[in-house]
PDB file of N, CA and C in Angstrom:
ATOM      1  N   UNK A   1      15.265  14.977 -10.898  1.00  0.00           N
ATOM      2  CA  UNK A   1      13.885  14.533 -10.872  1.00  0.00           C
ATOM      3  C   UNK A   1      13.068  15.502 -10.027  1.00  0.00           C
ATOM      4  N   UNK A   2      12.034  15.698 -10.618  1.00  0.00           N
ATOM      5  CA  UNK A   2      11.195  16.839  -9.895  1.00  0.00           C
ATOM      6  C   UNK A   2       9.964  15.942  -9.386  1.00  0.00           C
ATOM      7  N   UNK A   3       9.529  16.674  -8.054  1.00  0.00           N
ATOM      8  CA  UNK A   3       8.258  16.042  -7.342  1.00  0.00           C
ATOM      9  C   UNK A   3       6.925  16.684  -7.691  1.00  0.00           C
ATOM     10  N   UNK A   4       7.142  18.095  -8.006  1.00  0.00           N
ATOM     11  CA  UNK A   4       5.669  18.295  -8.874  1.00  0.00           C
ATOM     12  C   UNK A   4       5.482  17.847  -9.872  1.00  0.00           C
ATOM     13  N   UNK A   5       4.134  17.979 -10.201  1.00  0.00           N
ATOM     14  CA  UNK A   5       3.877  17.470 -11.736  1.00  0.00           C
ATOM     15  C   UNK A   5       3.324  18.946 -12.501  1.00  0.00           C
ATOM     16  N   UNK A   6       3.342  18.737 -13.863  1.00  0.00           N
ATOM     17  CA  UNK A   6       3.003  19.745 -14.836  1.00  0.00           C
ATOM     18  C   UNK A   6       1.132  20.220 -14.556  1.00  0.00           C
ATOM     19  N   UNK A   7       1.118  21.223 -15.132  1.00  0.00           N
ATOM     20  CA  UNK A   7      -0.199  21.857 -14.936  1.00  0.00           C
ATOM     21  C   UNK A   7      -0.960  20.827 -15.837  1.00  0.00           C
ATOM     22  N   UNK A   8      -0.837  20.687 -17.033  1.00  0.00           N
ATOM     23  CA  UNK A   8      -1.500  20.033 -17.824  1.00  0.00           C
ATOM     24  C   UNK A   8      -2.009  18.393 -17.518  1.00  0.00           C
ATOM     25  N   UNK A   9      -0.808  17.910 -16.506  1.00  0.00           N
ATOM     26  CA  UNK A   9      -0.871  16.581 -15.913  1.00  0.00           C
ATOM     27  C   UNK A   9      -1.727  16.663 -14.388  1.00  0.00           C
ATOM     28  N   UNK A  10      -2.110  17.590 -13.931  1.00  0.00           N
ATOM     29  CA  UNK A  10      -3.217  17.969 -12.870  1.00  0.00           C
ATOM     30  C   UNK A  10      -4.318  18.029 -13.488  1.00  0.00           C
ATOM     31  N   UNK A  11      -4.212  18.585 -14.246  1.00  0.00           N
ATOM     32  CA  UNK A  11      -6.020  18.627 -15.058  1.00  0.00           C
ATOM     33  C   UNK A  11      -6.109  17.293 -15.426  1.00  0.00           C
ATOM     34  N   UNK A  12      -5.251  16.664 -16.397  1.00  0.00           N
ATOM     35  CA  UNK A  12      -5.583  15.376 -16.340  1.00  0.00           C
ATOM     36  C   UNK A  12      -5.972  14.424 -15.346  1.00  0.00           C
ATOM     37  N   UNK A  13      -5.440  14.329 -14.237  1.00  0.00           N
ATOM     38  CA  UNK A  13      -5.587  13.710 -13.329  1.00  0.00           C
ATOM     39  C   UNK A  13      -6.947  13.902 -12.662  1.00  0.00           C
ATOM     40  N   UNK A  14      -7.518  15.143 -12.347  1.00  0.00           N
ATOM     41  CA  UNK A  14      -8.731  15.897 -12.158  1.00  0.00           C
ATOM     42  C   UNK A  14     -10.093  15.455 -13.186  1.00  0.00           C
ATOM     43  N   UNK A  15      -9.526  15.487 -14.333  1.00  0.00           N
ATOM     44  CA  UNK A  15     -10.654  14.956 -15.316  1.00  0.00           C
ATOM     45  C   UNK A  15     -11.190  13.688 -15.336  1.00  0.00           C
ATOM     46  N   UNK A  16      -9.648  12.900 -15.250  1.00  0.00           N
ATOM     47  CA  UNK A  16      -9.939  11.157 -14.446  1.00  0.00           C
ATOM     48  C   UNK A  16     -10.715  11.378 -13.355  1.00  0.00           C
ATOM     49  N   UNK A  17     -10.468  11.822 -12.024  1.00  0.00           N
ATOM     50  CA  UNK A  17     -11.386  11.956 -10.808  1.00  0.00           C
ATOM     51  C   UNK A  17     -12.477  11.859 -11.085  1.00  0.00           C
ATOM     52  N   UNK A  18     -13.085  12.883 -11.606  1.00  0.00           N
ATOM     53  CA  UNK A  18     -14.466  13.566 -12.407  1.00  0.00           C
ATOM     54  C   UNK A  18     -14.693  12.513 -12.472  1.00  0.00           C
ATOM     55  N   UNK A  19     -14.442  11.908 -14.058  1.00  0.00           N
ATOM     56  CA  UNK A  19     -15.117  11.359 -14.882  1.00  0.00           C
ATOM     57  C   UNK A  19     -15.560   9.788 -13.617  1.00  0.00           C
ATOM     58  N   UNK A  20     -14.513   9.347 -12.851  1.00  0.00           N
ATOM     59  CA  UNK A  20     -14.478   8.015 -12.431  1.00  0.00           C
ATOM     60  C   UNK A  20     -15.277   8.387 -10.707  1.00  0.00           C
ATOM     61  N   UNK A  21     -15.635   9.258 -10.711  1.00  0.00           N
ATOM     62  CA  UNK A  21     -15.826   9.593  -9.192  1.00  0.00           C
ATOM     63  C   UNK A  21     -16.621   8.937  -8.455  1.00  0.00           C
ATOM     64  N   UNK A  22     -17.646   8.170  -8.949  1.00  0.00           N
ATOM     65  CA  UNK A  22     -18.885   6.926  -8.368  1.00  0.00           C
ATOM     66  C   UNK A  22     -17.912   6.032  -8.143  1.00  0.00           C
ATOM     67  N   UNK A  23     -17.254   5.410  -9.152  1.00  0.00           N
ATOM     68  CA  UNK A  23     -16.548   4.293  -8.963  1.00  0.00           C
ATOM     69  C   UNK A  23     -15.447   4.242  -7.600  1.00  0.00           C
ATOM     70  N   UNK A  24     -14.704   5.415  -8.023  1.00  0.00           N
ATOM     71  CA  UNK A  24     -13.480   5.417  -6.463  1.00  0.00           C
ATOM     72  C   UNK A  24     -14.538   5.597  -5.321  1.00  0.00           C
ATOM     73  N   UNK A  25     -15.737   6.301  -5.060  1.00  0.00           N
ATOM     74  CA  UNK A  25     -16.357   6.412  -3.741  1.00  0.00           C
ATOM     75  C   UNK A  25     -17.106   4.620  -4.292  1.00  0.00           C
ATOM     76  N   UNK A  26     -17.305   3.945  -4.897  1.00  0.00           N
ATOM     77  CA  UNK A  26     -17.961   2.934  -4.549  1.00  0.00           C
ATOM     78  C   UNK A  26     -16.039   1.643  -4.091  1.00  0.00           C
ATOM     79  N   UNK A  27     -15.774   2.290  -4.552  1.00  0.00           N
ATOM     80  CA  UNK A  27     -14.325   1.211  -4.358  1.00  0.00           C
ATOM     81  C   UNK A  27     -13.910   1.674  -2.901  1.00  0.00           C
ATOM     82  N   UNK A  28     -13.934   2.776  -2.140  1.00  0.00           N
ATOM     83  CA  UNK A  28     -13.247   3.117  -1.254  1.00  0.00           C
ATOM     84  C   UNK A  28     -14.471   3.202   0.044  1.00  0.00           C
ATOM     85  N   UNK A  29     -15.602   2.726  -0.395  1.00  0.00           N
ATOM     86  CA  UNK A  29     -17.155   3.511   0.530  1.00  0.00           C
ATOM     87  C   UNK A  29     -16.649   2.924   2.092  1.00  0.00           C
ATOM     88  N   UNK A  30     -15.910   2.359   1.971  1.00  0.00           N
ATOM     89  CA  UNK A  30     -15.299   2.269   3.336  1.00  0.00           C
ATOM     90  C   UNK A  30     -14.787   3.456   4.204  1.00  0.00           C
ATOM     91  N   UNK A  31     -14.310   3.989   2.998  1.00  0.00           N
ATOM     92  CA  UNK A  31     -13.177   5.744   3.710  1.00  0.00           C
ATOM     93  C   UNK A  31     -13.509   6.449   3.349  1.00  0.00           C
ATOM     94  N   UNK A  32     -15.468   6.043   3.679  1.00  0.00           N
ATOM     95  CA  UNK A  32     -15.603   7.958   3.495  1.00  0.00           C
ATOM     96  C   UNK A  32     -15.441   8.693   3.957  1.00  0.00           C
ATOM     97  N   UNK A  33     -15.401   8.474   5.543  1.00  0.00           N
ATOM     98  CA  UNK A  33     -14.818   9.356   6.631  1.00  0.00           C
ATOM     99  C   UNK A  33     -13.472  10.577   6.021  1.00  0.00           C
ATOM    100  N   UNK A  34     -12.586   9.884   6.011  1.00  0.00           N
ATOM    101  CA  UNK A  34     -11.112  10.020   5.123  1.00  0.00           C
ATOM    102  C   UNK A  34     -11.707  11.278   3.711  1.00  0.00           C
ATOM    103  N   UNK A  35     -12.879  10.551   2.980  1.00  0.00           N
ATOM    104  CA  UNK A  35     -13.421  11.654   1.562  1.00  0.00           C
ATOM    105  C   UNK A  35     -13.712  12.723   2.503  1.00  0.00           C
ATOM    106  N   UNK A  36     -14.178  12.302   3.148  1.00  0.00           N
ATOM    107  CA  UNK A  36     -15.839  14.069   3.588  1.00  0.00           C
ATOM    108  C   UNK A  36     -14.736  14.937   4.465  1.00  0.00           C
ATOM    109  N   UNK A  37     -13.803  14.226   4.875  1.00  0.00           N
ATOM    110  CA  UNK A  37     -13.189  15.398   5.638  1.00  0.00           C
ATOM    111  C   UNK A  37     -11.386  15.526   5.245  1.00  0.00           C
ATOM    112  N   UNK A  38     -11.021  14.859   3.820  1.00  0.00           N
ATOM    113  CA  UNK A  38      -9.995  15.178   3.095  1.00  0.00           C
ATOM    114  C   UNK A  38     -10.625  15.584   1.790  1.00  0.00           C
ATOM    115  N   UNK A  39     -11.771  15.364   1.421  1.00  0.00           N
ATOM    116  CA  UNK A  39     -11.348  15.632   0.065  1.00  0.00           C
ATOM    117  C   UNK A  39     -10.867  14.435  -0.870  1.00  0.00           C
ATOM    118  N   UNK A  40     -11.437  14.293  -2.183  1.00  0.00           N
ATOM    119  CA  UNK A  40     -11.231  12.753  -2.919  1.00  0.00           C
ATOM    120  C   UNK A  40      -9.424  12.947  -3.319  1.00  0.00           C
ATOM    121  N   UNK A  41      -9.136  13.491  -3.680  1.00  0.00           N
ATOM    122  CA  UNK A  41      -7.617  13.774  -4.049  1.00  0.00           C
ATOM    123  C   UNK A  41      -6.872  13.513  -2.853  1.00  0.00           C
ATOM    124  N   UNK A  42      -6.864  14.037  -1.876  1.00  0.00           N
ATOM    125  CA  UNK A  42      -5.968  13.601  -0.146  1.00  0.00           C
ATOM    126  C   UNK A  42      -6.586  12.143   0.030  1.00  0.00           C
ATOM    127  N   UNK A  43      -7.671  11.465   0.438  1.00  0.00           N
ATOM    128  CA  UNK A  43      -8.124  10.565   0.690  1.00  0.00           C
ATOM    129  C   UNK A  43      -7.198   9.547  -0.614  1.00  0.00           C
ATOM    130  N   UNK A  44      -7.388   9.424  -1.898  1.00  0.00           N
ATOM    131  CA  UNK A  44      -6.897   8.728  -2.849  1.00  0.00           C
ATOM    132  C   UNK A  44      -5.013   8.950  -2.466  1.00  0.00           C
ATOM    133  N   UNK A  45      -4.420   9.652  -2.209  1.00  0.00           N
ATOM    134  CA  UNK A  45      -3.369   9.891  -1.784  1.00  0.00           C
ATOM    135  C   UNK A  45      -2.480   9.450  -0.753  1.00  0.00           C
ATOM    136  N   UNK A  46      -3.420   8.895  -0.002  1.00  0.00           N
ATOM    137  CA  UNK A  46      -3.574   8.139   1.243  1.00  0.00           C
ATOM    138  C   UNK A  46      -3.408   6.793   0.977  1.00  0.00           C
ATOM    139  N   UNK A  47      -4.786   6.639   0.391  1.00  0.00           N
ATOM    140  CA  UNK A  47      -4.765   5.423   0.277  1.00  0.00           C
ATOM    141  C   UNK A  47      -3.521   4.352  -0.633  1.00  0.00           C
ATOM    142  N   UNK A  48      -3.147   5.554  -1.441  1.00  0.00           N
ATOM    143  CA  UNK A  48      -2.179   4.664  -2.436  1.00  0.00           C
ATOM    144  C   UNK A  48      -0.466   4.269  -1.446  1.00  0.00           C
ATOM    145  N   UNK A  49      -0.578   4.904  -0.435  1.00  0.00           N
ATOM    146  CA  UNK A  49       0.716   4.443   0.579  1.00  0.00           C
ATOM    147  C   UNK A  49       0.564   3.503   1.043  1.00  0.00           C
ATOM    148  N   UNK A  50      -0.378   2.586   0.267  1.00  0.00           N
ATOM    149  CA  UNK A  50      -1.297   0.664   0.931  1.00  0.00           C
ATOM    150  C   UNK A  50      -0.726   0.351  -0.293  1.00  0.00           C
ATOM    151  N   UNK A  51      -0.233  -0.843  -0.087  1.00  0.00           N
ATOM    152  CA  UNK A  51      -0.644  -2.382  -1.400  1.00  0.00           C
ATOM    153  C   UNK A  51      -0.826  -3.074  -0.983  1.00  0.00           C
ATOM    154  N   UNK A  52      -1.649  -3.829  -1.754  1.00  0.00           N
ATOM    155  CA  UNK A  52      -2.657  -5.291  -1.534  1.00  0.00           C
ATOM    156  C   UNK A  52      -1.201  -6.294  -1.739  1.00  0.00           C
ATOM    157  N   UNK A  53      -0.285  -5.803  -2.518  1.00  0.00           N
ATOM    158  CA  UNK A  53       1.239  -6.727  -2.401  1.00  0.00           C
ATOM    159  C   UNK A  53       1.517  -7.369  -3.587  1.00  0.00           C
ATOM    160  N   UNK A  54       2.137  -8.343  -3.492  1.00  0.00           N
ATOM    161  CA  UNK A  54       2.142  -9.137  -4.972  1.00  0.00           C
ATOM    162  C   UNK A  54       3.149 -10.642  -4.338  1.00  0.00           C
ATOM    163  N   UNK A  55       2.559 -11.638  -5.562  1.00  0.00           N
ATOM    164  CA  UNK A  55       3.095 -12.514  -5.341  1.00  0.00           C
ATOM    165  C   UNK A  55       2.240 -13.668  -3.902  1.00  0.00           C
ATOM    166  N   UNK A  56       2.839 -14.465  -3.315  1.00  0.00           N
ATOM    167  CA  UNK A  56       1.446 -15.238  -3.180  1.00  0.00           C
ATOM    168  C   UNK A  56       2.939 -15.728  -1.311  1.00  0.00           C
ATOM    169  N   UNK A  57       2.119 -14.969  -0.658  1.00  0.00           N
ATOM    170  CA  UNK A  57       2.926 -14.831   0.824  1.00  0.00           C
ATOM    171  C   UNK A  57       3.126 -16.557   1.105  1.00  0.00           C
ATOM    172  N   UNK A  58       1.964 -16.959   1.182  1.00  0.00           N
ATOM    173  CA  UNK A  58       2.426 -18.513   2.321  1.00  0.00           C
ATOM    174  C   UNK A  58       3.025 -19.328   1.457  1.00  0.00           C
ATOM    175  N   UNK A  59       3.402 -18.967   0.242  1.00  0.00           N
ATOM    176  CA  UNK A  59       4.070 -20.471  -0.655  1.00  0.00           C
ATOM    177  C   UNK A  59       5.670 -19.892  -0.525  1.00  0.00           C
ATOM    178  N   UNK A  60       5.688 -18.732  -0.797  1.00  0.00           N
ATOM    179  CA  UNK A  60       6.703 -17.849  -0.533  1.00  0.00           C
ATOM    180  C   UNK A  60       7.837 -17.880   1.096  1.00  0.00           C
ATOM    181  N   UNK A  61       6.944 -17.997   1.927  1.00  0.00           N
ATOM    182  CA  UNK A  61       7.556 -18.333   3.251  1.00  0.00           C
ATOM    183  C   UNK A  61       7.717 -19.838   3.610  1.00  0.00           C
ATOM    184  N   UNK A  62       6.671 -20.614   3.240  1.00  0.00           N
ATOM    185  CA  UNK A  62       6.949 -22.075   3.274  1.00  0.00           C
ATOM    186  C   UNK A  62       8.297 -22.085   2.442  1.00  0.00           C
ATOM    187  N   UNK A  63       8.408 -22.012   1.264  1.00  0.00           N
ATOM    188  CA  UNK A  63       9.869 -22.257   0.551  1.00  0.00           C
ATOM    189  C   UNK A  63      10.928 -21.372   1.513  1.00  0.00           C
ATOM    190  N   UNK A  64      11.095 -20.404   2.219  1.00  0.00           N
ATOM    191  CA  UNK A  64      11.925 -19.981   2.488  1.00  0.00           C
ATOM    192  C   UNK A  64      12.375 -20.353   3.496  1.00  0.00           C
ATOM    193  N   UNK A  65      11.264 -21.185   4.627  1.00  0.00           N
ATOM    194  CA  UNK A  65      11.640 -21.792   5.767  1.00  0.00           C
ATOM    195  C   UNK A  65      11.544 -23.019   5.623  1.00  0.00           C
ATOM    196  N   UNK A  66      11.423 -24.142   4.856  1.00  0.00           N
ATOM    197  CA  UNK A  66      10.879 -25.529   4.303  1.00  0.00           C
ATOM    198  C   UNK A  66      12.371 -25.825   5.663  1.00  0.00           C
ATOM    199  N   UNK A  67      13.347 -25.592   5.412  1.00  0.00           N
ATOM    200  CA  UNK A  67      14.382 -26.428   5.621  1.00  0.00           C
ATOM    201  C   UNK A  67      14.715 -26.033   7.007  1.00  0.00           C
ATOM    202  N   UNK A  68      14.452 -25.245   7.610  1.00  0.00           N
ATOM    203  CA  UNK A  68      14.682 -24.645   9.614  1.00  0.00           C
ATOM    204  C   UNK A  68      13.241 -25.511  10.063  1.00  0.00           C
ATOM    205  N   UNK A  69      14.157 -25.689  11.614  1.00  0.00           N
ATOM    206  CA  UNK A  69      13.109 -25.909  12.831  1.00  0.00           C
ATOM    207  C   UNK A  69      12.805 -24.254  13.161  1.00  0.00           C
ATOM    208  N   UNK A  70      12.022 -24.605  14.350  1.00  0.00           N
ATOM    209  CA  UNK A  70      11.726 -24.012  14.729  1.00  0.00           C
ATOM    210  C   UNK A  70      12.555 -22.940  15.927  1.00  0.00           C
ATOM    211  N   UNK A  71      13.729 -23.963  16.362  1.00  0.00           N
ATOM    212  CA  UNK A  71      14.983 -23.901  17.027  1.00  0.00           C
ATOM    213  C   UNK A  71      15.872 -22.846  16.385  1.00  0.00           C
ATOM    214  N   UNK A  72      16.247 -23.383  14.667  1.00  0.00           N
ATOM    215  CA  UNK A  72      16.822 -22.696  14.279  1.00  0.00           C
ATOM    216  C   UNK A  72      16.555 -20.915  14.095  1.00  0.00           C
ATOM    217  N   UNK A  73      15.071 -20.610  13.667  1.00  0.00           N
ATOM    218  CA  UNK A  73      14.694 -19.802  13.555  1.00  0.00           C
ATOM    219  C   UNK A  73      15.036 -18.771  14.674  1.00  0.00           C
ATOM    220  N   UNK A  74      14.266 -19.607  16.037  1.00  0.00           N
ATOM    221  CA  UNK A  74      14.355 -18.559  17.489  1.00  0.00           C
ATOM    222  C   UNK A  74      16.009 -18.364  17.732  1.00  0.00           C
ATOM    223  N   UNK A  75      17.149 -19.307  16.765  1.00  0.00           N
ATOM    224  CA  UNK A  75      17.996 -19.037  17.083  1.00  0.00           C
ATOM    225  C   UNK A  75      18.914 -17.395  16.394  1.00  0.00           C
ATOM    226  N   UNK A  76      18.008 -17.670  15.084  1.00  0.00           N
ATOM    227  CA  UNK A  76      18.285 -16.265  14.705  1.00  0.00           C
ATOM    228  C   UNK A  76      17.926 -15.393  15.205  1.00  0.00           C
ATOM    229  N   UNK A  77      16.801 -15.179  15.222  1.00  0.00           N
ATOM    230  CA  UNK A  77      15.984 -14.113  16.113  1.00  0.00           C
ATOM    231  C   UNK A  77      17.309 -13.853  16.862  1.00  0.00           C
ATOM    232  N   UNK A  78      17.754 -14.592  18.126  1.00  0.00           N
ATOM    233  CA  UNK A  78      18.404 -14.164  18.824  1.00  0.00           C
ATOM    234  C   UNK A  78      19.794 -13.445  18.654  1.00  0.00           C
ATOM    235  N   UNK A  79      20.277 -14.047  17.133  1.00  0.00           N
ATOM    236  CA  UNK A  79      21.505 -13.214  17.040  1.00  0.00           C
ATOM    237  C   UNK A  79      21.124 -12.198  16.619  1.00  0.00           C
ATOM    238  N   UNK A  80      19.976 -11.686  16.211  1.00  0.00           N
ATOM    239  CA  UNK A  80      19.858 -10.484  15.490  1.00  0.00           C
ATOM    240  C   UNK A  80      19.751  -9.226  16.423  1.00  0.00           C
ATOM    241  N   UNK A  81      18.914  -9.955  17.718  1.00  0.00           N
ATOM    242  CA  UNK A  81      18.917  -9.637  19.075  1.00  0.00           C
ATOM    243  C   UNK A  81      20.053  -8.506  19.684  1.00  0.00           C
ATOM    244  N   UNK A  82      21.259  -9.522  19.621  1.00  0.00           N
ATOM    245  CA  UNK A  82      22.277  -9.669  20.263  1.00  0.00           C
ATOM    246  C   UNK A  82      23.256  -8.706  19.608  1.00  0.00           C
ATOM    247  N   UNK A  83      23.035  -8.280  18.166  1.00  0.00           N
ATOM    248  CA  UNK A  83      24.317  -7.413  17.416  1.00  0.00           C
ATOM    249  C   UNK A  83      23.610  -5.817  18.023  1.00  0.00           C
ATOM    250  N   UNK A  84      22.122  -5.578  18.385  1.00  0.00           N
ATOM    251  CA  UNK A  84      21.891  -4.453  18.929  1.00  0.00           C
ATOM    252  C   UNK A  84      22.703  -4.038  20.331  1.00  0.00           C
TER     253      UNK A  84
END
């Protein structure tokens, strides 16, 4: 597996930029800092090492802890502690 990409798949990617370039500075107008002094390609590059996540966190952790106190929990914690 190779980490560059093809010449032809840079221009593409470049032409997307172009064409979408209001939109990512209106989606990102938060980081413009990040644009004006990376550049939209580094800045977008950046940003994609974020996810918004998936799946729905507090129903997810309620089911996973429904059945521990609070006892039990600090009790793990502690063995996990303890094998360091």
């Amino acid at each position: 597996m190779t980490d560059s990409i093809s010449q032809e798949q840079a221009k593409a990617m470049l032409r997307w930029l172009n064409q979408n370039r209001q939109r990512i500075l209106d989606l990102y107008k938060d980081q413009y800092i990040a644009y004006n002094e990376k550049g939209i390609a580094d800045t977008i590059r950046f940003l994609n090492q974020f996810s918004s996540g998936y799946g729905n966190y507090t129903k997810e952790r309620v089911a996973m802890f429904q059945d521990l106190t609070l006892d039990d929990i600090l009790k793990e914690m502690d063995q996990e502690l303890d094998k360091d």
